[in-house]
N, C-alpha and C. Protein backbone atom coordinates (compact mmCIF):
# COMPACT_ATOMS: atom_id res chain seq x y z
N UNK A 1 12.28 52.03 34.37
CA UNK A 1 13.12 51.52 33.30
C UNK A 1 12.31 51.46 32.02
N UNK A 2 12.94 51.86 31.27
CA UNK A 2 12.54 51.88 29.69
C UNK A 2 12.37 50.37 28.92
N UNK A 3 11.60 49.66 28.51
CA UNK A 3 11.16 48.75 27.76
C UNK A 3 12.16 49.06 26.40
N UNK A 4 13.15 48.04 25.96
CA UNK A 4 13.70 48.15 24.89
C UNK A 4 13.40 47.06 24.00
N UNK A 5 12.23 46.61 24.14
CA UNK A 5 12.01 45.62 23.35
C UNK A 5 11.39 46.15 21.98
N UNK A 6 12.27 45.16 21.29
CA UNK A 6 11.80 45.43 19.62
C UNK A 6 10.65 45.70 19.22
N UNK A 7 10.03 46.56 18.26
CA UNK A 7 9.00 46.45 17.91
C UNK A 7 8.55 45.65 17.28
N UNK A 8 7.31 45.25 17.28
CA UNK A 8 6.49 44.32 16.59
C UNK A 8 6.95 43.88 15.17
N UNK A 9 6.20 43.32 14.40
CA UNK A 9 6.65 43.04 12.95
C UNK A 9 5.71 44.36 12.48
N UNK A 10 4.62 44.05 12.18
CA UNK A 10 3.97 45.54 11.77
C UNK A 10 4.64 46.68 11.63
N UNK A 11 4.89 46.93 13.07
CA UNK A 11 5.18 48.14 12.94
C UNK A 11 6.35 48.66 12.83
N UNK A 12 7.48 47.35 12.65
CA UNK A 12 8.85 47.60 11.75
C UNK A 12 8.52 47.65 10.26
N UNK A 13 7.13 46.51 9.58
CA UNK A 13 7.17 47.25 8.35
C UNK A 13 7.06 48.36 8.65
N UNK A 14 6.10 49.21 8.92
CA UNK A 14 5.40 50.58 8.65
C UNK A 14 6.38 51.56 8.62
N UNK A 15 7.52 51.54 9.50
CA UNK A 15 9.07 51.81 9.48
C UNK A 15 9.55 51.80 8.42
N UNK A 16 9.72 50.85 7.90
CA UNK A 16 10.62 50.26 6.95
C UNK A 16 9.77 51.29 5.80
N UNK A 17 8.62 50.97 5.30
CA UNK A 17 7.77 51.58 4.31
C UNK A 17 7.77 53.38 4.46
N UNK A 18 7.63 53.88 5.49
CA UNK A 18 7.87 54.96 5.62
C UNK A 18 9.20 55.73 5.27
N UNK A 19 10.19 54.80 5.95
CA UNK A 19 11.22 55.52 5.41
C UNK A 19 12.15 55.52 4.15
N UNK A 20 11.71 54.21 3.45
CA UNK A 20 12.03 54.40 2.33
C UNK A 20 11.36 55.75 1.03
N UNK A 21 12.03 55.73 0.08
CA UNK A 21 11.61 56.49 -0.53
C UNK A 21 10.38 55.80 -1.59
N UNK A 22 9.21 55.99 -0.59
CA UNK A 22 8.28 55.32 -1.93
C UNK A 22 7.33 55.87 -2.96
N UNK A 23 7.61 55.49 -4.00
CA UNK A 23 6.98 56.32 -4.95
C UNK A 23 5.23 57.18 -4.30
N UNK A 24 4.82 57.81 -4.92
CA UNK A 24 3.90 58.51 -4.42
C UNK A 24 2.46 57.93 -5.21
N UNK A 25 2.81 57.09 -6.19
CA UNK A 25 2.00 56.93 -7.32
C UNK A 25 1.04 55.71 -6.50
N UNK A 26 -0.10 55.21 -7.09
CA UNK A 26 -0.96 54.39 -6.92
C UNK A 26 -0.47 52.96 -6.84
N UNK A 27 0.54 52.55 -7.75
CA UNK A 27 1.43 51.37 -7.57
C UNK A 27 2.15 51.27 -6.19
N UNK A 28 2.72 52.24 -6.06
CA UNK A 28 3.30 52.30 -4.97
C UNK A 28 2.44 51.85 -3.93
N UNK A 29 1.21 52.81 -3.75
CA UNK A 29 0.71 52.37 -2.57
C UNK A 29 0.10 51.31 -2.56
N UNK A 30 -0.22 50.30 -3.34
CA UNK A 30 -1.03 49.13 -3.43
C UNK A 30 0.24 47.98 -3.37
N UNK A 31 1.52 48.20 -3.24
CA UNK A 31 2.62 47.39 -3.61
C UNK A 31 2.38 47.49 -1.77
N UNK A 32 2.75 48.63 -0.99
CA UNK A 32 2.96 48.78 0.60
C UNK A 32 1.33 48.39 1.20
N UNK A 33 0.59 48.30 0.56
CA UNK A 33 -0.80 47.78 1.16
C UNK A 33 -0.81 46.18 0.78
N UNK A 34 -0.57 45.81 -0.04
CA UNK A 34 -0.30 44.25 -0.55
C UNK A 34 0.56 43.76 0.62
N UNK A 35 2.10 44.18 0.61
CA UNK A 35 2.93 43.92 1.89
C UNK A 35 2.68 44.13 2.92
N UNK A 36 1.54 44.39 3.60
CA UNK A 36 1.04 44.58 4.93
C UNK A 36 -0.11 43.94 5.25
N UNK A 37 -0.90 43.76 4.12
CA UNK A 37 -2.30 42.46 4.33
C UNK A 37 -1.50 41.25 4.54
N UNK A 38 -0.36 41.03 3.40
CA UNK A 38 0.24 39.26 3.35
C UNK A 38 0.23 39.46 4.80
N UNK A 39 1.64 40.39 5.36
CA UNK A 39 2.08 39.79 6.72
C UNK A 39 0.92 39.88 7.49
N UNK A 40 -0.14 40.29 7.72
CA UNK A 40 -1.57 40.04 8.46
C UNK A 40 -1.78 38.56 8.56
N UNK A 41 -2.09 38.59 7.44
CA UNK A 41 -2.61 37.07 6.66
C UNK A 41 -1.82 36.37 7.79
N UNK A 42 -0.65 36.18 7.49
CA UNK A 42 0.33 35.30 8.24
C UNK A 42 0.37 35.43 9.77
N UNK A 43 0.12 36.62 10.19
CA UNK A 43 0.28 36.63 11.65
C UNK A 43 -0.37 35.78 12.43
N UNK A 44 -1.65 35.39 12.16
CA UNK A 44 -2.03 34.31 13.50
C UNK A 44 -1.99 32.74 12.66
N UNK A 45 -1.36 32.71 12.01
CA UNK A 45 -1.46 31.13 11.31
C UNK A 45 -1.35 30.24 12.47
N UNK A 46 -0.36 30.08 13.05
CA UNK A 46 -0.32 29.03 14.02
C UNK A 46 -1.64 29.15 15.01
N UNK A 47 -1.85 30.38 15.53
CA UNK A 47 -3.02 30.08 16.53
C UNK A 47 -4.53 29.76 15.54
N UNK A 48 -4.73 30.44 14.38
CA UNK A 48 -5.66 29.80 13.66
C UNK A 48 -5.89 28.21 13.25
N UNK A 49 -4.46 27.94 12.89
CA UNK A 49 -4.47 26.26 13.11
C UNK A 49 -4.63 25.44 14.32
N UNK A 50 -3.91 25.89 14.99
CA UNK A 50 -3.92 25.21 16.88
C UNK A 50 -5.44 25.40 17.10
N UNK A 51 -6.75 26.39 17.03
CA UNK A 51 -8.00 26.48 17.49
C UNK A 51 -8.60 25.62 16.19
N UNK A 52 -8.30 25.89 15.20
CA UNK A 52 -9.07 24.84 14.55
C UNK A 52 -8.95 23.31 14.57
N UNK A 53 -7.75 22.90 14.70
CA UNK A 53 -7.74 21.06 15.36
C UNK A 53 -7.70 21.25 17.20
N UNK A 54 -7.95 22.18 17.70
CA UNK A 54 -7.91 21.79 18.83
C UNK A 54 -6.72 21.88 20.20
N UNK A 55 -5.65 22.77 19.57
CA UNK A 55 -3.99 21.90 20.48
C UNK A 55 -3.70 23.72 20.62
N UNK A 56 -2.52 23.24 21.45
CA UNK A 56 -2.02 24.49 22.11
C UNK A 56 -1.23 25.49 20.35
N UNK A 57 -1.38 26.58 20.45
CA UNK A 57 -0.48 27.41 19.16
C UNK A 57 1.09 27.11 19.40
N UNK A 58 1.65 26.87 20.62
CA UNK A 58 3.01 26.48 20.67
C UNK A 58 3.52 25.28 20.24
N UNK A 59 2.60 24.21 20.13
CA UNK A 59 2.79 22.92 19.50
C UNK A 59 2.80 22.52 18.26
N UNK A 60 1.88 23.78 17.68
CA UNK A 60 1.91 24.07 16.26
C UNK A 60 3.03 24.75 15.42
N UNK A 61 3.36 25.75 16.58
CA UNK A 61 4.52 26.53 16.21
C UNK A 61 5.87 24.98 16.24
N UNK A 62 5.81 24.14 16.96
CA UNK A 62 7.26 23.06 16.84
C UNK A 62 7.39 22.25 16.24
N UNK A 63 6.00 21.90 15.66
CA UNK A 63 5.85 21.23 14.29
C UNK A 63 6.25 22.09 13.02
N UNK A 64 5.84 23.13 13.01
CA UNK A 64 6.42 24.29 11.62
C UNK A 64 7.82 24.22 11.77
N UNK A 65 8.37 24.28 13.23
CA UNK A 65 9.92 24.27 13.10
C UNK A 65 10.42 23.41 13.13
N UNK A 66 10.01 22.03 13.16
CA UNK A 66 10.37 20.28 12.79
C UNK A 66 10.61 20.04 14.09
N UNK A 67 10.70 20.79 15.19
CA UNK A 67 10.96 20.14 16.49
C UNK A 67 10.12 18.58 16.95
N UNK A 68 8.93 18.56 16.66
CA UNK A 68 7.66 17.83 16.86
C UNK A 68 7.34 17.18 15.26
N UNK A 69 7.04 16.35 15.39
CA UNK A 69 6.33 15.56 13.94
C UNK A 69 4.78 15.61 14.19
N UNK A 70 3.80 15.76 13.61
CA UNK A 70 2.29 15.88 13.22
C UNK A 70 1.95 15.69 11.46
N UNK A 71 1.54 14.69 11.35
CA UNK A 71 1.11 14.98 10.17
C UNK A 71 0.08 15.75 9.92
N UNK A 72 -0.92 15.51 10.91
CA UNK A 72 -2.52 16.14 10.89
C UNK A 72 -1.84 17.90 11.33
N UNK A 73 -1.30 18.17 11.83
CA UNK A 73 -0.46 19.22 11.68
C UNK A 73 -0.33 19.97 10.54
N UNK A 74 1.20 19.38 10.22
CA UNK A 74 1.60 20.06 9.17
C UNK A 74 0.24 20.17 7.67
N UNK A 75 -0.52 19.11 7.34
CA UNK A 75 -0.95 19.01 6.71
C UNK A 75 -2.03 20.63 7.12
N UNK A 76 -2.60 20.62 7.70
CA UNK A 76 -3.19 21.97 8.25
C UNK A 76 -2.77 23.14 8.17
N UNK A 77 -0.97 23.16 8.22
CA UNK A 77 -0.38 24.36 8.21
C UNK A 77 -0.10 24.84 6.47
N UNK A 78 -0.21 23.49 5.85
CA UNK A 78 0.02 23.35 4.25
C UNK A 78 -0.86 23.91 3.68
N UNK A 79 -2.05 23.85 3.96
CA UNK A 79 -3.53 23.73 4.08
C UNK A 79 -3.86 25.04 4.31
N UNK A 80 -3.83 25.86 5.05
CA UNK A 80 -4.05 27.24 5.34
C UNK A 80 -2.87 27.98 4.89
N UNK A 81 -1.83 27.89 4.58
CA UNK A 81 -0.51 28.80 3.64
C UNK A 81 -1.54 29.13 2.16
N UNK A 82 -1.91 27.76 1.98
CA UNK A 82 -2.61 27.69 0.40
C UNK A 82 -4.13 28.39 0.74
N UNK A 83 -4.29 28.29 1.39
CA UNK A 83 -5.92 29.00 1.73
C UNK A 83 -5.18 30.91 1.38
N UNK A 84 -4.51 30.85 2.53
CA UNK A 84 -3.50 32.56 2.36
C UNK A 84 -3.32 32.91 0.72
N UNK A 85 -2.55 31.94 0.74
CA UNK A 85 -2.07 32.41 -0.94
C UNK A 85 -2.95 32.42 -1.83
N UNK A 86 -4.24 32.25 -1.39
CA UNK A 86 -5.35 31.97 -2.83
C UNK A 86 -6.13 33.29 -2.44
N UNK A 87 -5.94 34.26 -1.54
CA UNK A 87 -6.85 35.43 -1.46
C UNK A 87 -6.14 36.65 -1.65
């Protein structure tokens, strides 16, 4: 049986970027290289936070989605968005 599971995020951008029509110019490609570091950036946030205080990445992940309250949490997840956004 064939695996029909979705592809990754990556590699639906790379999809997405490919098949659009993107300019060929230097902007272009630094606009589709910009949009592919961010979502990097972002991909292990929760497990980067969960190993740095210590706790499981799924607990981190239910605090981001308000399921769970943490202040020492969220404050961490606030905390590394702004770390992201400053590089």
């Amino acid at each position: 049986m064939t695996d029909k599971r979705p592809p990754g995020m990556l590699s639906f951008l790379r999809l997405v970027l490919q098949s659009r029509a993107m300019p060929t110019s230097k902007r272009g490609d630094k606009e589709a290289q910009h949009l592919l570091k961010k979502y990097l950036l972002h991909a292990g946030l929760y497990a980067r936070v969960a190993r740095r205080l210590g706790v499981d990445a799924s607990y981190v992940s239910r605090v981001a989605k308000g399921e769970r309250m943490s202040q020492r949490i969220l404050a961490a997840l606030v905390a590394e968005l702004r770390r992201i956004e400053h590089l």
